[in-house]
Protein backbone atom coordinates (compact mmCIF):
# COMPACT_ATOMS: atom_id res chain seq x y z
CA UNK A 1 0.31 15.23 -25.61
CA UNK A 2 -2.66 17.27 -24.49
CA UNK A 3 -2.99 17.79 -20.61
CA UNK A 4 -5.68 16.33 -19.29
CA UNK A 5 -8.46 18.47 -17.11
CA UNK A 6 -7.54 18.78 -13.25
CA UNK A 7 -10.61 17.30 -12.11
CA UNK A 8 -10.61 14.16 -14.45
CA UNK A 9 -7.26 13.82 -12.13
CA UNK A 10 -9.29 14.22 -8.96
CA UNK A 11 -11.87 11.90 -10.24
CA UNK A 12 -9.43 9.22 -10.45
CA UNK A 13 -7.34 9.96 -7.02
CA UNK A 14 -10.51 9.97 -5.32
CA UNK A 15 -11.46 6.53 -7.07
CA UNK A 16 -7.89 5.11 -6.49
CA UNK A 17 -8.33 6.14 -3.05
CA UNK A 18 -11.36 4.34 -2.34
CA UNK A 19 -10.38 1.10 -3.99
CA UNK A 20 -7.13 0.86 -1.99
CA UNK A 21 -9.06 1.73 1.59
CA UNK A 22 -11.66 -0.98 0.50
CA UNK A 23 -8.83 -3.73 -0.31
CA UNK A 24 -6.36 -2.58 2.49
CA UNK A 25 -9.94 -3.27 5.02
CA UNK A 26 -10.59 -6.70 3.37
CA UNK A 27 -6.36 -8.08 3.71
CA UNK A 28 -6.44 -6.10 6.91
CA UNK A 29 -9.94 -7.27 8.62
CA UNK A 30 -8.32 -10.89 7.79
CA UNK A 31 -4.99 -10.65 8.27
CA UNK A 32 -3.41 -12.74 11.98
CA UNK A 33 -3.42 -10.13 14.02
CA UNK A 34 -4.41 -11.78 17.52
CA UNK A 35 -1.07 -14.08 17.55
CA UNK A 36 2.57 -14.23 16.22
CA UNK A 37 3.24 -17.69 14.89
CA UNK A 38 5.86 -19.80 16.76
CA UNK A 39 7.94 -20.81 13.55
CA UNK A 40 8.38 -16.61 13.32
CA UNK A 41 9.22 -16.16 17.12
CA UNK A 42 12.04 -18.35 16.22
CA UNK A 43 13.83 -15.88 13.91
CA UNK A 44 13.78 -12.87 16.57
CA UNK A 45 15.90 -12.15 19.62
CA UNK A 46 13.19 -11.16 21.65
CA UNK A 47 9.41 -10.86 21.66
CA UNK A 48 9.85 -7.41 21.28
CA UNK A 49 11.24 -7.74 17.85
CA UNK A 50 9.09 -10.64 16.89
CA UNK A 51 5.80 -8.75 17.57
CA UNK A 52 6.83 -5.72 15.92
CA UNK A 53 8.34 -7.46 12.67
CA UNK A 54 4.95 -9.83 12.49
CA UNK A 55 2.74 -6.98 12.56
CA UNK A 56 5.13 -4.98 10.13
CA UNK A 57 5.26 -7.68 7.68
CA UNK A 58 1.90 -7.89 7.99
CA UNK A 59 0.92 -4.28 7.47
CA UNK A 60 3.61 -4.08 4.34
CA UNK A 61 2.51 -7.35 2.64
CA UNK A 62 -1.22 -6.15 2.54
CA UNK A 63 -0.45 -2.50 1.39
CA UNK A 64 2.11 -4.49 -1.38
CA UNK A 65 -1.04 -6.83 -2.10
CA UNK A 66 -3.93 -4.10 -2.20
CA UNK A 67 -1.69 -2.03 -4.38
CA UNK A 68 -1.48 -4.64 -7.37
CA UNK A 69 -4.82 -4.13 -8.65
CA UNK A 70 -5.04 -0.23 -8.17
CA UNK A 71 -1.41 0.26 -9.98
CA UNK A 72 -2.29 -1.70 -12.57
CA UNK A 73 -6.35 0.09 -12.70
CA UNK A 74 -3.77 3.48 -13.11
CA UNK A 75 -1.06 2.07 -15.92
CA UNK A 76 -4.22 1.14 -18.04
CA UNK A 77 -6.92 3.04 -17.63
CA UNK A 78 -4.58 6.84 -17.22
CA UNK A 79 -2.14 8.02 -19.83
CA UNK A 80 -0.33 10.92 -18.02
CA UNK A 81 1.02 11.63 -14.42
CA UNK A 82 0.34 7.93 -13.41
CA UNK A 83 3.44 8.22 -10.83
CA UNK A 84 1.73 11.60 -8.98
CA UNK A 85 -1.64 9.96 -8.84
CA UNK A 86 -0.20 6.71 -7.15
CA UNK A 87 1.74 8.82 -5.03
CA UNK A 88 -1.58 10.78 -4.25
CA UNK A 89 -3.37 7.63 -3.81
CA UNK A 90 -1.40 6.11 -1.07
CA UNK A 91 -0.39 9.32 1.03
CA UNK A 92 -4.42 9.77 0.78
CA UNK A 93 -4.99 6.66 1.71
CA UNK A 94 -2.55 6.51 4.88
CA UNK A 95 -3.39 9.69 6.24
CA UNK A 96 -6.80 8.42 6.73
CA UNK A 97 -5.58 5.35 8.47
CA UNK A 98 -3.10 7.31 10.69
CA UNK A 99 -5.92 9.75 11.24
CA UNK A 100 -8.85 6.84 11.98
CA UNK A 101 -6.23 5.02 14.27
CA UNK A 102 -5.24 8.27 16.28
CA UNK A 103 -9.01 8.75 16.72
CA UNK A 104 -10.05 5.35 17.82
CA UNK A 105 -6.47 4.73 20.08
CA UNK A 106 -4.61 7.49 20.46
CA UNK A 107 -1.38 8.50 20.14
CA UNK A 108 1.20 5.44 20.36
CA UNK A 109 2.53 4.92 24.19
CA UNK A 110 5.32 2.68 23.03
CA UNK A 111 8.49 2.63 20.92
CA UNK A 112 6.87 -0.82 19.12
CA UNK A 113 3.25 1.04 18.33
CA UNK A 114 5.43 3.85 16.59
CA UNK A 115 7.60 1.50 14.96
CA UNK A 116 4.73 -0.61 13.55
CA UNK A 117 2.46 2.89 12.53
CA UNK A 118 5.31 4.35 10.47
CA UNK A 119 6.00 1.41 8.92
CA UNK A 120 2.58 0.86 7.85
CA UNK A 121 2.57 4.72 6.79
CA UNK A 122 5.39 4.41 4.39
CA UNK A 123 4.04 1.25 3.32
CA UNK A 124 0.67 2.36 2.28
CA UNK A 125 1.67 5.42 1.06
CA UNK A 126 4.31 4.22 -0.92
CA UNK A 127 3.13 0.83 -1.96
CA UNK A 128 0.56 2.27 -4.79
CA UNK A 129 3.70 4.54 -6.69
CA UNK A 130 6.28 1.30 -6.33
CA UNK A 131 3.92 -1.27 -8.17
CA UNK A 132 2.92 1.42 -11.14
CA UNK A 133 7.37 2.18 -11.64
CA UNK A 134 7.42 -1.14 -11.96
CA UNK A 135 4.68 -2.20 -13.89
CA UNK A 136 5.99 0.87 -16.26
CA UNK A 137 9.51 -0.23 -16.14
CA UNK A 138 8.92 -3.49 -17.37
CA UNK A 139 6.34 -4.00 -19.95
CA UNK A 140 5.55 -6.70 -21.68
CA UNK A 141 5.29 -6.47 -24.84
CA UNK A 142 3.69 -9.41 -27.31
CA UNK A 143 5.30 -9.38 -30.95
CA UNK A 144 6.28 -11.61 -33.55
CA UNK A 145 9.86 -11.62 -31.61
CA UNK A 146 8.50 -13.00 -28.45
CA UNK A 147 6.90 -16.03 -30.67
CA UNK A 148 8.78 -19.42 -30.82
């Protein structure tokens, strides 16, 4: 299989990168942020661990939910090294967040805030190169055996 040119690889990083900021912003922007839900403070010990978890679960379900469209944009529309771009996309993609947020707050003062910004690290970094294994691992395929 011919190797493609390094900056048709570029091209689509940079692409894949934008996408994923732009749908991370939109879950993000409307995720419930300003309060914890009483059902969940019911499952933690302390508020402690229910603010961290809500804002964790939060954080990982929208970098699991902006990643759909962007791994699958990669599995079809890229032929070769779809694992290294999706692994370029997110670690792209969350050291800009971890960069914005360390501009606009600061370094974290508690154990929660770096509890809850490593989690959403690994999450967005990781989130892009999980759904395109998958999506590879497991493709469907439509055939005259799949047919009733």
């Amino acid at each position: 299989m011919a190797k493609p040119p390094p900056l048709r690889g570029t091209l689509v990083a940079l692409v894949g990168a934008a996408v994923y900021c732009a749908l991370l912003w939109l879950l993000y922007a409307r995720a419930p942020y300003s309060t914890i839900p009483h059902w969940w403070r019911n499952f933690a010990s302390n508020a402690a661990v229910a603010l961290v978890s809500w804002f964790s679960s939060l954080n990982v379900g929208g970098a699991i939910l902006a990643a759909v469209p962007v791994a699958f944009g990669l599995v079809l529309g890229t032929k070769v090294r779809r694992l290294a771009l999706g692994l370029t996309i997110g670690l792209v993609t969350a050291v800009y967040i971890v960069v914005g947020g360390l501009v606009e707050f600061g370094v974290p003062s508690s154990l929660e805030g770096w509890v809850v910004d490593t989690a959403q690290f690994f999450a967005v970094s990781l989130a892009v190169v999980a759904i395109v294994a998958l999506v590879q691992g497991y493709r469907l395929k439509i055939g005259s055996s799949d047919r009733a």
